[in-house]
Protein backbone atom coordinates (compact mmCIF):
# COMPACT_ATOMS: atom_id res chain seq x y z
CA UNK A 1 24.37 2.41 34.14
CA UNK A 2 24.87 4.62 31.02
CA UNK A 3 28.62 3.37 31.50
CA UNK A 4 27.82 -0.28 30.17
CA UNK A 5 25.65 0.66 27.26
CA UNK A 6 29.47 2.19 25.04
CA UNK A 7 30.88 -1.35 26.10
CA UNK A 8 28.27 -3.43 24.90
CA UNK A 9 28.53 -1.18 21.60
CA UNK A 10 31.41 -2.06 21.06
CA UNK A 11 32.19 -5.52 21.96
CA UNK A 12 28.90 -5.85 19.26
CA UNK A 13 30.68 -3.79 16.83
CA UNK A 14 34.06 -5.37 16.68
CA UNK A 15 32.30 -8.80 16.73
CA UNK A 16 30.60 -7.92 13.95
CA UNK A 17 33.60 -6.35 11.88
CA UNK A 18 35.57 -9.50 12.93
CA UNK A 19 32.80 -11.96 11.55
CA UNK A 20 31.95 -9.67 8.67
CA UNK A 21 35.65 -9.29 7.74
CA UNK A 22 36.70 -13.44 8.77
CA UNK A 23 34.17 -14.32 6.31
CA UNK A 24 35.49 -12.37 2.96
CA UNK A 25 39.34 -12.42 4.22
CA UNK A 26 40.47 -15.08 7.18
CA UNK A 27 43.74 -14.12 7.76
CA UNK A 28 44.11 -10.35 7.12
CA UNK A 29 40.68 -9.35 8.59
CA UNK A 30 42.27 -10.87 12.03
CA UNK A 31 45.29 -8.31 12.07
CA UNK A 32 42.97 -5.34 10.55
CA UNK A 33 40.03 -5.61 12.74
CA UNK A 34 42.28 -5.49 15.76
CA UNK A 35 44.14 -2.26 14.72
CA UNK A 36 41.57 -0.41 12.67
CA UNK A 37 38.79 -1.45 14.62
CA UNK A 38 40.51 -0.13 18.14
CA UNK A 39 41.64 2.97 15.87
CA UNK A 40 37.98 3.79 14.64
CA UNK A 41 36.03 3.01 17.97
């Protein structure tokens, strides 16, 4: 059970950093997000 709560976390997190960043820059949130976000989580 405790296994799911990191996932959820984290799915939530990098959705938010995705929408947070799409919204200021489109194009170079898209490649940051992926790399920094799976760097920092």
């Amino acid at each position: 059970g405790s296994e799911l709560r990191p996932l959820k976390v984290m799915s939530s997190v990098s959705t938010a950093c995705m929408l947070h960043g799409a919204s200021s820059r489109p194009a170079t949130a898209r490649k940051s997000s992926g790399l920094s976000g799976t760097v920092r989580i």
